[in-house]
PDB file of N, CA and C in Angstrom:
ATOM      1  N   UNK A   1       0.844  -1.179   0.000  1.00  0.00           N
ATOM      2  CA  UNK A   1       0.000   0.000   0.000  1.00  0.00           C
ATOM      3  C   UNK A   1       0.888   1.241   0.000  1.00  0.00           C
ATOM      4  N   UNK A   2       0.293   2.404  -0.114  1.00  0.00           N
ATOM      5  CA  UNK A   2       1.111   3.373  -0.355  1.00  0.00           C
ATOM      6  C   UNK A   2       0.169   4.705   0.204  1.00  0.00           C
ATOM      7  N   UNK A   3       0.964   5.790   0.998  1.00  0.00           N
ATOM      8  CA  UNK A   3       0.019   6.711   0.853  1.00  0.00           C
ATOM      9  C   UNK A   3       0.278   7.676   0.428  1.00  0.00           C
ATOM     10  N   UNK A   4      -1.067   8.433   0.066  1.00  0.00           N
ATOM     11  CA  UNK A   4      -1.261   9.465  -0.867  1.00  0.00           C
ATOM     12  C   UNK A   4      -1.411  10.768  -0.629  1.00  0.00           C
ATOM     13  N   UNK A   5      -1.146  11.802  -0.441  1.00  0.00           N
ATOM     14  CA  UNK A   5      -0.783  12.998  -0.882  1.00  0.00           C
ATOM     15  C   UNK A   5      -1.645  13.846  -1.858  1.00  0.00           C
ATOM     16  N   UNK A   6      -2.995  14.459  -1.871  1.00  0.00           N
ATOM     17  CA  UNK A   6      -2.874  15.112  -3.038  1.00  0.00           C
ATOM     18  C   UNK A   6      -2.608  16.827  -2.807  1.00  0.00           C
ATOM     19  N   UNK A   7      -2.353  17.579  -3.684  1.00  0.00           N
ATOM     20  CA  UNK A   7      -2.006  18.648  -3.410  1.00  0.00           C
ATOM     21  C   UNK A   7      -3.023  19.340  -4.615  1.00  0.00           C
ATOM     22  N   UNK A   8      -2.687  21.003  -5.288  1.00  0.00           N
ATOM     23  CA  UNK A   8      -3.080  21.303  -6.510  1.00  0.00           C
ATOM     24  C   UNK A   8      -2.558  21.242  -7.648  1.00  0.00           C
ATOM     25  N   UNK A   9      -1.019  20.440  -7.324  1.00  0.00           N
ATOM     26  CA  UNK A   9      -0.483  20.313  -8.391  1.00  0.00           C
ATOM     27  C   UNK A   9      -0.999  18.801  -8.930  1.00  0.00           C
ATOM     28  N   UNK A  10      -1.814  18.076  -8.449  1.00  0.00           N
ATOM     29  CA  UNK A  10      -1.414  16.269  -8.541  1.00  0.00           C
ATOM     30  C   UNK A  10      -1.849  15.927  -7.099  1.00  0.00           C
ATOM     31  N   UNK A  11      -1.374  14.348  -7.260  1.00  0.00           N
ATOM     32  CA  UNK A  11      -1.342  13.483  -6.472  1.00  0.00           C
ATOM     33  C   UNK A  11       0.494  12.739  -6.253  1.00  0.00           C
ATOM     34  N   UNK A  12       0.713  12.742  -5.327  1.00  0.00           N
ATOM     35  CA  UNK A  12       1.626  12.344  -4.338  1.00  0.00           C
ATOM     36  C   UNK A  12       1.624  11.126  -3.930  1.00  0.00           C
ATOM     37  N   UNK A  13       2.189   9.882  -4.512  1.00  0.00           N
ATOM     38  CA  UNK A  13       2.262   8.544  -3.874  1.00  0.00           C
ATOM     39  C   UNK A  13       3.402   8.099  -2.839  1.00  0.00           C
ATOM     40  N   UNK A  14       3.652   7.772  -2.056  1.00  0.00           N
ATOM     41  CA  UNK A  14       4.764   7.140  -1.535  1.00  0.00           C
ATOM     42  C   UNK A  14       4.629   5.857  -0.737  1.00  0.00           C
ATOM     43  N   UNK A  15       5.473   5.230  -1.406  1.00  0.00           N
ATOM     44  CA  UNK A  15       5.469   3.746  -1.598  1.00  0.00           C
ATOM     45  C   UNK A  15       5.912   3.733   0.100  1.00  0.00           C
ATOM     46  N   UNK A  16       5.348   2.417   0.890  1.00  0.00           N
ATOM     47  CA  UNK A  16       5.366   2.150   2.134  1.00  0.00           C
ATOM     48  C   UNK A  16       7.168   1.693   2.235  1.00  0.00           C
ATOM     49  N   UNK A  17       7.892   1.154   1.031  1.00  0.00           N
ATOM     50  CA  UNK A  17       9.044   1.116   1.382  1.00  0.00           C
ATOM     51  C   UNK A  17       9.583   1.989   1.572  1.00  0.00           C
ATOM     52  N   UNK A  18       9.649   3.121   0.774  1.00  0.00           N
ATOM     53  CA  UNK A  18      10.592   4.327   1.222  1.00  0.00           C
ATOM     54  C   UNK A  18      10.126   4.606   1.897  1.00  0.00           C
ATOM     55  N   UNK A  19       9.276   4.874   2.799  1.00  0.00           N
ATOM     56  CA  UNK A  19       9.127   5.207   4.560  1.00  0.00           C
ATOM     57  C   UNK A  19       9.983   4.493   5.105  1.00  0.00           C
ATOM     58  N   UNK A  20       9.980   3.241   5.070  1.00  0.00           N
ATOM     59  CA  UNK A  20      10.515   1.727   5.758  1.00  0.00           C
ATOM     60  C   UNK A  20      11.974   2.475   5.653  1.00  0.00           C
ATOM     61  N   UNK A  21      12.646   2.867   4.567  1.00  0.00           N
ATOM     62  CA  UNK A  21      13.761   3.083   4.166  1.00  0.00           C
ATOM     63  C   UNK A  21      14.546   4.075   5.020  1.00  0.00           C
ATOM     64  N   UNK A  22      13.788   5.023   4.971  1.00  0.00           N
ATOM     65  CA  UNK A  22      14.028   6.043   6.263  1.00  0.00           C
ATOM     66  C   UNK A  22      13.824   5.800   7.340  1.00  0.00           C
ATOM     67  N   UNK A  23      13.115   5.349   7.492  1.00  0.00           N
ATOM     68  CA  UNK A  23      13.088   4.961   8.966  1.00  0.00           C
ATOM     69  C   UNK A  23      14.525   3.816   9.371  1.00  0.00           C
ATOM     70  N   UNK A  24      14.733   3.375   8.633  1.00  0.00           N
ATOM     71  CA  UNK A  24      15.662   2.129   8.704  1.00  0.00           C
ATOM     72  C   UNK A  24      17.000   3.049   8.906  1.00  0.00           C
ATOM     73  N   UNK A  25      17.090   4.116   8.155  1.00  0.00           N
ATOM     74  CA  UNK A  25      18.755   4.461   8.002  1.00  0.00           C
ATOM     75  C   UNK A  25      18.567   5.512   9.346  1.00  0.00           C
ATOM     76  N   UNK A  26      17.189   5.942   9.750  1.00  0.00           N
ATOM     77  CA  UNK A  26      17.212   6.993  11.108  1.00  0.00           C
ATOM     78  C   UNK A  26      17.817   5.893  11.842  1.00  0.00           C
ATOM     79  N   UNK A  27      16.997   4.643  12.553  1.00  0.00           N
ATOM     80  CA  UNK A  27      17.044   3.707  13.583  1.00  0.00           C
ATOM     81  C   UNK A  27      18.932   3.587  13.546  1.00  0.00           C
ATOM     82  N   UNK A  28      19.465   3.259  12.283  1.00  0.00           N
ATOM     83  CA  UNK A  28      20.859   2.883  12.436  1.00  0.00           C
ATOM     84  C   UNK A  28      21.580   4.099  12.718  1.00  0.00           C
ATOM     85  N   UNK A  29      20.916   5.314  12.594  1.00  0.00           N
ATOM     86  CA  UNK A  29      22.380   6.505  12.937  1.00  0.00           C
ATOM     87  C   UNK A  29      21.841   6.560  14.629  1.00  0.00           C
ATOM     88  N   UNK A  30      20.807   6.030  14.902  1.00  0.00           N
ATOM     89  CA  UNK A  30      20.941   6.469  16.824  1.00  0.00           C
ATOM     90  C   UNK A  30      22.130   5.802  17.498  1.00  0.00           C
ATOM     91  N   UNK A  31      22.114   6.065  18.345  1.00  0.00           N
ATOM     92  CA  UNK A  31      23.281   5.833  18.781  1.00  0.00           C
ATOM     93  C   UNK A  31      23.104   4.385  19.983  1.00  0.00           C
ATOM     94  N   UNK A  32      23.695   3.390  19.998  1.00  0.00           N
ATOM     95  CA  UNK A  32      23.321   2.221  20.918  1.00  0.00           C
ATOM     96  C   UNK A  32      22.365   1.456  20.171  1.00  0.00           C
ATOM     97  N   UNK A  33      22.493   1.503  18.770  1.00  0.00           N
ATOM     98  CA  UNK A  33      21.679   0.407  18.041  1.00  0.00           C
ATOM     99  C   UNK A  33      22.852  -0.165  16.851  1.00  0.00           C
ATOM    100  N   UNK A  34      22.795  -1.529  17.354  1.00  0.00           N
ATOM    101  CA  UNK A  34      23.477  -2.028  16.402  1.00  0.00           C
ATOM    102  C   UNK A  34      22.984  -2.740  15.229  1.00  0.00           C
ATOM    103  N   UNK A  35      21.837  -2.652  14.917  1.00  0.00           N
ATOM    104  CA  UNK A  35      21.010  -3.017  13.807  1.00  0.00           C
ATOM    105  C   UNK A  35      19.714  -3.648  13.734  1.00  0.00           C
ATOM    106  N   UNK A  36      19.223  -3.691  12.697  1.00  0.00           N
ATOM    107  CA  UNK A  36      17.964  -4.051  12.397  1.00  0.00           C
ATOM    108  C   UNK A  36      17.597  -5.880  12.266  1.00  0.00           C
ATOM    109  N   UNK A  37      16.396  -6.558  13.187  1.00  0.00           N
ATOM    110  CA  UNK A  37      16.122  -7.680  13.205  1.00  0.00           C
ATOM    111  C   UNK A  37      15.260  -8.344  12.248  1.00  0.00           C
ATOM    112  N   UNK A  38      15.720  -9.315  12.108  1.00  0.00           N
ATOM    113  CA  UNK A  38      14.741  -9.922  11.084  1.00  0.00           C
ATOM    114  C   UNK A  38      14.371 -11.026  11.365  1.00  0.00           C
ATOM    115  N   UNK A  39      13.151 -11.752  11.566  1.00  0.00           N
ATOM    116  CA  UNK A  39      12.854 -13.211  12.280  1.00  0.00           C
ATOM    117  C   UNK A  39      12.866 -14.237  10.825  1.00  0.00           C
ATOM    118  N   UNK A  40      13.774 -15.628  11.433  1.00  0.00           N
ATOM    119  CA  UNK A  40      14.005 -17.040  10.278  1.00  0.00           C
ATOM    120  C   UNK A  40      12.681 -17.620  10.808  1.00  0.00           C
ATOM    121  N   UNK A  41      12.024 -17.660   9.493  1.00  0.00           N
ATOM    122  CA  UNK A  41      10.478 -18.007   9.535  1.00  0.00           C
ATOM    123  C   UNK A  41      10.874 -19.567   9.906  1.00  0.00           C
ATOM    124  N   UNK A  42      11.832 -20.411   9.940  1.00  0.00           N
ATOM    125  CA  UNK A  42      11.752 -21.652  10.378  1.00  0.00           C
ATOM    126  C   UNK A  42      12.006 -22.193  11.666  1.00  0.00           C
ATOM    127  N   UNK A  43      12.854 -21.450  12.073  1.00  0.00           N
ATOM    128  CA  UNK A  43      13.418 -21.764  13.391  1.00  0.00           C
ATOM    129  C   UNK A  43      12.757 -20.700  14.654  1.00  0.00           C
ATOM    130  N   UNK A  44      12.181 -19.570  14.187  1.00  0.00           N
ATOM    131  CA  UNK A  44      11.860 -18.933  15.050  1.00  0.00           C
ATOM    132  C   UNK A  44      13.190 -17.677  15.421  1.00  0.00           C
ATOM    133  N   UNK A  45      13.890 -17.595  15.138  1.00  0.00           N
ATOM    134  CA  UNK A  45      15.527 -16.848  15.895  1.00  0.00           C
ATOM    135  C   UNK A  45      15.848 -15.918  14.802  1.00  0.00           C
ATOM    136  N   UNK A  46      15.906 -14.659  15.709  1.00  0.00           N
ATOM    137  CA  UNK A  46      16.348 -13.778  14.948  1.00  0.00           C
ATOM    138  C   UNK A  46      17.610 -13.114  14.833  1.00  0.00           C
ATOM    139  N   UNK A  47      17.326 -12.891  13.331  1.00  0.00           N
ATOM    140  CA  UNK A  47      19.051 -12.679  12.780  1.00  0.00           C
ATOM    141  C   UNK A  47      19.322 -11.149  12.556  1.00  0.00           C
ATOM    142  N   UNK A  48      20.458 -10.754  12.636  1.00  0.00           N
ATOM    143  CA  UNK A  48      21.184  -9.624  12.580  1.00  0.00           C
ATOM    144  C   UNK A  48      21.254  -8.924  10.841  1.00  0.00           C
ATOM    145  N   UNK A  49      20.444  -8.093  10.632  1.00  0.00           N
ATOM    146  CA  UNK A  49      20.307  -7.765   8.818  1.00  0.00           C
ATOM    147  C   UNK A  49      21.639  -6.345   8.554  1.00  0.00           C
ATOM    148  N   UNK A  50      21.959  -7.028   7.336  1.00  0.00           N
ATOM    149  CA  UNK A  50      23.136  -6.115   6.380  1.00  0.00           C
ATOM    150  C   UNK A  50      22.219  -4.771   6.330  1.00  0.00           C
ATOM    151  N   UNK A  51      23.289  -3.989   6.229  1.00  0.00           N
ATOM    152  CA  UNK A  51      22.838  -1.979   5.993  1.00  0.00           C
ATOM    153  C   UNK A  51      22.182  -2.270   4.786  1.00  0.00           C
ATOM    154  N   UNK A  52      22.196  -3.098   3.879  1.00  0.00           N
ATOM    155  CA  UNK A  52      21.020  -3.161   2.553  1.00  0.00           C
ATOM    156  C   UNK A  52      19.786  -3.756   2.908  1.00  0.00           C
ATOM    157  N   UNK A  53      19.458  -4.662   3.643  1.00  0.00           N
ATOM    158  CA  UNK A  53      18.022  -5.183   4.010  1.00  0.00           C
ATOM    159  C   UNK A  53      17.866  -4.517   5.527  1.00  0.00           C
ATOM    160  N   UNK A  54      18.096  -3.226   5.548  1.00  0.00           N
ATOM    161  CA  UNK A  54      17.273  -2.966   6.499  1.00  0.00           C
ATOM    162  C   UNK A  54      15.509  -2.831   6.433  1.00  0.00           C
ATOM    163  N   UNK A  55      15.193  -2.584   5.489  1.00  0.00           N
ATOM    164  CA  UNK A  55      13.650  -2.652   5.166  1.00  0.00           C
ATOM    165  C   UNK A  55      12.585  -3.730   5.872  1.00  0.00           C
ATOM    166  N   UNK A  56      13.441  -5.114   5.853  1.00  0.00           N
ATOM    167  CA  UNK A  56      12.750  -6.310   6.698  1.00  0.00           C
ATOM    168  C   UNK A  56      12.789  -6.123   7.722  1.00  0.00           C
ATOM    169  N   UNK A  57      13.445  -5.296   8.476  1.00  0.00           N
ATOM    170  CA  UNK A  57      13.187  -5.295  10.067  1.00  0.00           C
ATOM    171  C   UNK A  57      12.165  -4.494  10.600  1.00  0.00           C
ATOM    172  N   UNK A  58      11.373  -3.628   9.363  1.00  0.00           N
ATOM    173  CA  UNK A  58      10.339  -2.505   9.589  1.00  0.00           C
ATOM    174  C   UNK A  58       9.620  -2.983   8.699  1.00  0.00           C
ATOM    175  N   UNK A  59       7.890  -2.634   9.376  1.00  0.00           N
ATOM    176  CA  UNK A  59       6.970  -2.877   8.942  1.00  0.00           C
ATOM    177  C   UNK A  59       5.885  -1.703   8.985  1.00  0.00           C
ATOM    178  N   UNK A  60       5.443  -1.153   7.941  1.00  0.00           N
ATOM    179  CA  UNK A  60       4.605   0.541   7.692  1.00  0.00           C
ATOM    180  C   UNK A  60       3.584   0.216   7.063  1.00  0.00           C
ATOM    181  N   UNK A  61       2.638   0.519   7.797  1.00  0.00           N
ATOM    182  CA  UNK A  61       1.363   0.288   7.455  1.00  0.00           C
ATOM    183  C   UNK A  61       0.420   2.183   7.255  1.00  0.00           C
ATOM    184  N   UNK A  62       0.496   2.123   6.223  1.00  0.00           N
ATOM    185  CA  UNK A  62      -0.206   3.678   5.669  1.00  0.00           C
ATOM    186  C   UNK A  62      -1.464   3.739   5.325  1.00  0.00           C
ATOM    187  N   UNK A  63      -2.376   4.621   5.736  1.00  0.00           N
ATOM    188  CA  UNK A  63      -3.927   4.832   5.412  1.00  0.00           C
ATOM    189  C   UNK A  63      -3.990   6.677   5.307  1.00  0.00           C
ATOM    190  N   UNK A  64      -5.043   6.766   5.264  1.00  0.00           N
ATOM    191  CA  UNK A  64      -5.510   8.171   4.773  1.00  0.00           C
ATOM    192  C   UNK A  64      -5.034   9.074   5.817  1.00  0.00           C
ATOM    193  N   UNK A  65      -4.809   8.708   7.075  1.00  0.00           N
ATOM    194  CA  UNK A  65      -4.582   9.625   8.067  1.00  0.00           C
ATOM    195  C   UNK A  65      -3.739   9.589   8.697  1.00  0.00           C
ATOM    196  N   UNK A  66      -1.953   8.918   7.837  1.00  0.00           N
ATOM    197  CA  UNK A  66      -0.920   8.620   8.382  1.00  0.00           C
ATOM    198  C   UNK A  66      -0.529   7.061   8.212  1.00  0.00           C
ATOM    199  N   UNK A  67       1.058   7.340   9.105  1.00  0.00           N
ATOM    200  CA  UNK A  67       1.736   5.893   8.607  1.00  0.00           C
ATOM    201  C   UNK A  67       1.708   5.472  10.258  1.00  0.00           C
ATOM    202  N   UNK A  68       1.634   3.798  10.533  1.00  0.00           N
ATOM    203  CA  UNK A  68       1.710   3.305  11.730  1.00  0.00           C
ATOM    204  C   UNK A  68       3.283   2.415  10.726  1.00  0.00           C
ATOM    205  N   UNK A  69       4.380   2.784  12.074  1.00  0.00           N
ATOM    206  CA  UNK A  69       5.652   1.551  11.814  1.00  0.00           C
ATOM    207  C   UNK A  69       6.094   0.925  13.132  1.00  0.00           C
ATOM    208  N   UNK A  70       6.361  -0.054  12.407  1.00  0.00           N
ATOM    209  CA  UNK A  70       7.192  -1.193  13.743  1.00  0.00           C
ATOM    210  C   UNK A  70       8.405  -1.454  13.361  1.00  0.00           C
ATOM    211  N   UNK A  71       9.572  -1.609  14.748  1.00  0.00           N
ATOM    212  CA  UNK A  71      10.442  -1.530  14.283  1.00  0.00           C
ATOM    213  C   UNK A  71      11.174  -2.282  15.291  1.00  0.00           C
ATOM    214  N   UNK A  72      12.056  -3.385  14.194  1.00  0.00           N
ATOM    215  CA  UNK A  72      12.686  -4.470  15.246  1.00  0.00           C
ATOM    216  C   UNK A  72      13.900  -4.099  15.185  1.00  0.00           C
ATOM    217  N   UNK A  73      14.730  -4.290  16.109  1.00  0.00           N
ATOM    218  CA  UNK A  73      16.423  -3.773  16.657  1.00  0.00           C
ATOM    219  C   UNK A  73      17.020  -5.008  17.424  1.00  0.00           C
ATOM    220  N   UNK A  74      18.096  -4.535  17.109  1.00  0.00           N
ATOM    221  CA  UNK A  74      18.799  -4.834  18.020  1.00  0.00           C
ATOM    222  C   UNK A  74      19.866  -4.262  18.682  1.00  0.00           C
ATOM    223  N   UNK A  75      20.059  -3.948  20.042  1.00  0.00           N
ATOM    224  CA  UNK A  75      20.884  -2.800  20.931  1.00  0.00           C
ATOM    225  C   UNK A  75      22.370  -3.645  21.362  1.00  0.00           C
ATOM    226  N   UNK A  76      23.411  -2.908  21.604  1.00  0.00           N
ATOM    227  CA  UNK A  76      24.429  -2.922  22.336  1.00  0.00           C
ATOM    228  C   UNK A  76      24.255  -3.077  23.530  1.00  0.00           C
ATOM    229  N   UNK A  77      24.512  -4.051  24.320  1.00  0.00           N
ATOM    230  CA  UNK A  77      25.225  -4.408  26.149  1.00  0.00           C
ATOM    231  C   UNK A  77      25.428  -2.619  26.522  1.00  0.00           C
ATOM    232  N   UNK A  78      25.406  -3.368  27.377  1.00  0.00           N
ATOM    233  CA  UNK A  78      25.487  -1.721  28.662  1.00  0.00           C
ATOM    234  C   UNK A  78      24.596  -0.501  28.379  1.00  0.00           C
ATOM    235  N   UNK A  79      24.166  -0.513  27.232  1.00  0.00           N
ATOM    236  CA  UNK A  79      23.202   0.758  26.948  1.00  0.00           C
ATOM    237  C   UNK A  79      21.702   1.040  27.643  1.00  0.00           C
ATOM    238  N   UNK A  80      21.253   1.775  27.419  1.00  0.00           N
ATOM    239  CA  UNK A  80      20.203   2.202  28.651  1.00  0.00           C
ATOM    240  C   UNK A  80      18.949   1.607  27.064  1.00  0.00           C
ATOM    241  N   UNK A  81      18.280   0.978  27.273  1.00  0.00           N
ATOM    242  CA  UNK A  81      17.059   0.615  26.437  1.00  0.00           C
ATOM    243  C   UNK A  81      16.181   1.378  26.430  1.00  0.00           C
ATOM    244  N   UNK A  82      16.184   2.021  27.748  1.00  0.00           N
ATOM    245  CA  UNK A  82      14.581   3.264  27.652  1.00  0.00           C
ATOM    246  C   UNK A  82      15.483   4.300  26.795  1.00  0.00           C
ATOM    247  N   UNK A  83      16.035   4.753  26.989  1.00  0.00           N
ATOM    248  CA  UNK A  83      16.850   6.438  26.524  1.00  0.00           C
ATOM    249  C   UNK A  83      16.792   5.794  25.146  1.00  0.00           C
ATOM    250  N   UNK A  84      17.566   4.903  24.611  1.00  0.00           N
ATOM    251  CA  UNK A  84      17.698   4.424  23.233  1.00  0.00           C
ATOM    252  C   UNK A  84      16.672   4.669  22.665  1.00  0.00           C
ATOM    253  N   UNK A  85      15.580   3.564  23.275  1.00  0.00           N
ATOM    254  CA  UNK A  85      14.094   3.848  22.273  1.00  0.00           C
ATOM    255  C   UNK A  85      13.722   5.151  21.887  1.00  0.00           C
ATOM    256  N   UNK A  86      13.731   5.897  23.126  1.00  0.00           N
ATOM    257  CA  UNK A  86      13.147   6.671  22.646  1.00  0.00           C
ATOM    258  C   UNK A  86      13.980   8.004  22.461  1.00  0.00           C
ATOM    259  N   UNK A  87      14.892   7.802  21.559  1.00  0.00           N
ATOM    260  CA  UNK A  87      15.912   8.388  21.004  1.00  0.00           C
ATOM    261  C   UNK A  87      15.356   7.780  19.518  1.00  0.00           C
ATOM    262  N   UNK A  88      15.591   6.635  19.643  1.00  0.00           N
ATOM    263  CA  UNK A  88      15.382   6.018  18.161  1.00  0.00           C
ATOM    264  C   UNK A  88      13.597   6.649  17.542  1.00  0.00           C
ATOM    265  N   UNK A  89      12.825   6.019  18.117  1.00  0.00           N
ATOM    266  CA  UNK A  89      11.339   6.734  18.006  1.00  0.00           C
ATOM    267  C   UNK A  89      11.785   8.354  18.015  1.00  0.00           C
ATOM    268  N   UNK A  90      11.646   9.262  18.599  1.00  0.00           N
ATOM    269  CA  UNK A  90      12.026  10.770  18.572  1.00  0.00           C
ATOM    270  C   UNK A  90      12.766  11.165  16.711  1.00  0.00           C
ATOM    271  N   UNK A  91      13.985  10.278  16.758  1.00  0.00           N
ATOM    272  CA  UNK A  91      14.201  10.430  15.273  1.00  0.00           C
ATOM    273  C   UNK A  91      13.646   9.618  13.943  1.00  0.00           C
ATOM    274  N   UNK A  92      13.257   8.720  14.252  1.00  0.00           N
ATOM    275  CA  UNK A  92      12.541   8.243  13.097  1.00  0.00           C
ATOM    276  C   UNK A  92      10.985   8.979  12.241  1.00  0.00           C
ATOM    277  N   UNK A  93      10.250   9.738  13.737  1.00  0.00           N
ATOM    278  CA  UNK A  93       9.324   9.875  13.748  1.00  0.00           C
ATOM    279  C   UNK A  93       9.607  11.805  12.593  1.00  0.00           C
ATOM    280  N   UNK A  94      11.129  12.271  13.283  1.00  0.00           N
ATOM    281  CA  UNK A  94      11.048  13.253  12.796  1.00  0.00           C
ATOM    282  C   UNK A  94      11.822  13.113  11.458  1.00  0.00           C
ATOM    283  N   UNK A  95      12.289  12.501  11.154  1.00  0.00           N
ATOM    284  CA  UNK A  95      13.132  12.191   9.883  1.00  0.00           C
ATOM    285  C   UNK A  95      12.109  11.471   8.690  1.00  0.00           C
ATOM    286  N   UNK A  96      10.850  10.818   9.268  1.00  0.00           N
ATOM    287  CA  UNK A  96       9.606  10.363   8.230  1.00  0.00           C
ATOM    288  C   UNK A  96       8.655  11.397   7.782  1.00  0.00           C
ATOM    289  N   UNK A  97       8.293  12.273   8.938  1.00  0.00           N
ATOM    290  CA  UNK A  97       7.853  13.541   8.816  1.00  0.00           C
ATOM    291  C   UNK A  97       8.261  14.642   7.782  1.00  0.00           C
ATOM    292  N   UNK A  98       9.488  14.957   8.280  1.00  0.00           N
ATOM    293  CA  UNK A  98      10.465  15.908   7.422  1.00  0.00           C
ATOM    294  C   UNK A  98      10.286  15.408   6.397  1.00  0.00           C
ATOM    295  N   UNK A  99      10.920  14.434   6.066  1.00  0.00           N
ATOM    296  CA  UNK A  99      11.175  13.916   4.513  1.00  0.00           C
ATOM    297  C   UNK A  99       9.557  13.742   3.723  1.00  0.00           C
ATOM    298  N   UNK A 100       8.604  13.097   3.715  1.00  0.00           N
ATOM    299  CA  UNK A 100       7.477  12.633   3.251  1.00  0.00           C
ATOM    300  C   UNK A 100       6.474  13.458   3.097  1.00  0.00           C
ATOM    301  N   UNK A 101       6.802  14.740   4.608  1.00  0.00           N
ATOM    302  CA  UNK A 101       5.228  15.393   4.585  1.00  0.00           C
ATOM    303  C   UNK A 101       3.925  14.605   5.248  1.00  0.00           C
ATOM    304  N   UNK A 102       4.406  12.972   5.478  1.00  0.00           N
ATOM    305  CA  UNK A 102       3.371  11.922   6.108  1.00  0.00           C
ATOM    306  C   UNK A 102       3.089  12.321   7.662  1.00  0.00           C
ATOM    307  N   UNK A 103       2.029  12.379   8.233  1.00  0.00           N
ATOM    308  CA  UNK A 103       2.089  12.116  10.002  1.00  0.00           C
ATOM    309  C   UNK A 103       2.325  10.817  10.044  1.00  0.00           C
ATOM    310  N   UNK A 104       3.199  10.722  11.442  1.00  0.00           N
ATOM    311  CA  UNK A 104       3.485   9.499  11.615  1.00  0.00           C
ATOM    312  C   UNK A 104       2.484   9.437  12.650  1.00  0.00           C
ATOM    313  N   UNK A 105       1.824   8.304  13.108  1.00  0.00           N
ATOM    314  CA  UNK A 105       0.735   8.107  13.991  1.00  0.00           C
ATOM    315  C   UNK A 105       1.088   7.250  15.186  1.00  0.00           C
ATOM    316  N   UNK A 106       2.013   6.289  14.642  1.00  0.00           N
ATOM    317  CA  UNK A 106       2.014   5.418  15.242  1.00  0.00           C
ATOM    318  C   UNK A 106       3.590   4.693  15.281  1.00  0.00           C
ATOM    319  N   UNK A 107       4.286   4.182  16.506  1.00  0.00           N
ATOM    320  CA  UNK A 107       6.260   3.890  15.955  1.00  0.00           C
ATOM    321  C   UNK A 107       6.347   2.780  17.270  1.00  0.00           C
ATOM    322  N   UNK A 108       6.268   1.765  16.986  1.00  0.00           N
ATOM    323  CA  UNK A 108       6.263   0.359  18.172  1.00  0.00           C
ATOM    324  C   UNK A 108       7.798  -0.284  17.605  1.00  0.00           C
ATOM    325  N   UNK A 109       8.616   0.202  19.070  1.00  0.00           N
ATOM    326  CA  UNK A 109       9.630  -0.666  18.965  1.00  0.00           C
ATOM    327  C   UNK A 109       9.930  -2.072  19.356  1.00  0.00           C
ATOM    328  N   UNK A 110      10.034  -2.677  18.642  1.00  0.00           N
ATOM    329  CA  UNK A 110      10.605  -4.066  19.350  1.00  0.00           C
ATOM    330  C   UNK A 110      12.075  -4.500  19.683  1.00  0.00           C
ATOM    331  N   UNK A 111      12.679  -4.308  20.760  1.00  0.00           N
ATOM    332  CA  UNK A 111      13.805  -5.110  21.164  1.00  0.00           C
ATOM    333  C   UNK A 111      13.880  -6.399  21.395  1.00  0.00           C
ATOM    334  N   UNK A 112      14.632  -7.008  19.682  1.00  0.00           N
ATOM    335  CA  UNK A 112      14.524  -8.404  19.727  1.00  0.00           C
ATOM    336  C   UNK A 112      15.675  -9.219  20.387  1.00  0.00           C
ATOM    337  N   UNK A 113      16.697  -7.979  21.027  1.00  0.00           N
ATOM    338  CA  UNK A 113      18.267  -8.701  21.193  1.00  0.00           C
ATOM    339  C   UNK A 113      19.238  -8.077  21.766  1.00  0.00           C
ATOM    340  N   UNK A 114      20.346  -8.470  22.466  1.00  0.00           N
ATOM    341  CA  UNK A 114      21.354  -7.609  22.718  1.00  0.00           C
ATOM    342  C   UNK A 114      22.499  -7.787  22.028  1.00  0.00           C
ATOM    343  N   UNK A 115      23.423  -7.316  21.897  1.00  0.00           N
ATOM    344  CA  UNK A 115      24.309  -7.741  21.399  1.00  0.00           C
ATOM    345  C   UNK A 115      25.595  -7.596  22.478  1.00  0.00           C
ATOM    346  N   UNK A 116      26.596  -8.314  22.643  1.00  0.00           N
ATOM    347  CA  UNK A 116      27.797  -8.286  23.396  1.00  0.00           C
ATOM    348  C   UNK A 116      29.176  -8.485  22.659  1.00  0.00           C
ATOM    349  N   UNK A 117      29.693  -7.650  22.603  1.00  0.00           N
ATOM    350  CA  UNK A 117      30.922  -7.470  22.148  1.00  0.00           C
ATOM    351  C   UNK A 117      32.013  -8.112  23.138  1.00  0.00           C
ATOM    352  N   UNK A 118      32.814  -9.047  22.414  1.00  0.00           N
ATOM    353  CA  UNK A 118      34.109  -9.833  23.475  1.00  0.00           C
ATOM    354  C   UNK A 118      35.046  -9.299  23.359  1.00  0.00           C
TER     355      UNK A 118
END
């Protein structure tokens, strides 16, 4: 799905991925996120996604009155999880905004993981 935009010049589409897209490259510049999750539909366990499939770890659902996104992560050891989130939410929300012109309505994080560095 995609939402729409019309103005007086036209109509305005934007495809639910490029939301996903932005939102994906906001989530990776916060700081205490080491990347985006993606669940193995067989085993259940989720895996750690390349800076190119960040898109699978977000899911944007768009209607007439805004975009609802979810967004799976995964954080760095020792980091504070509340401050993160909502560091990560705070910029995604304003970096989808800015860019699109979309309200964002709705931004559910999921922390699927930690990560520990040896």
């Amino acid at each position: 799905m995609s939402a729409k935009i019309i103005n007086n010049n036209g109509k305005i589409l934007i495809s639910d991925n490029a939301v996903a897209t932005i939102a994906g490259i906001s989530a990776m510049e916060t700081y205490g996120i080491v990347g985006m999750a993606a669940k193995n539909a067989t085993d259940g366990i989720f895996e750690l996604l390349s800076f190119k499939n960040l898109t699978k770890g977000i899911r944007v659902n768009s209607n007439e009155k805004g975009v609802n996104i979810d967004i799976h992560v995964i954080i760095q050891f020792g980091i504070n999880i509340s401050v993160v989130s909502e560091n990560l939410i705070e910029k995604v929300r304003f970096n989808v905004e800015n860019q699109t012109g979309l309200k964002v309505l709705d931004i559910n994080l999921f922390v699927q993981g930690i990560r520990v560095n040896e």
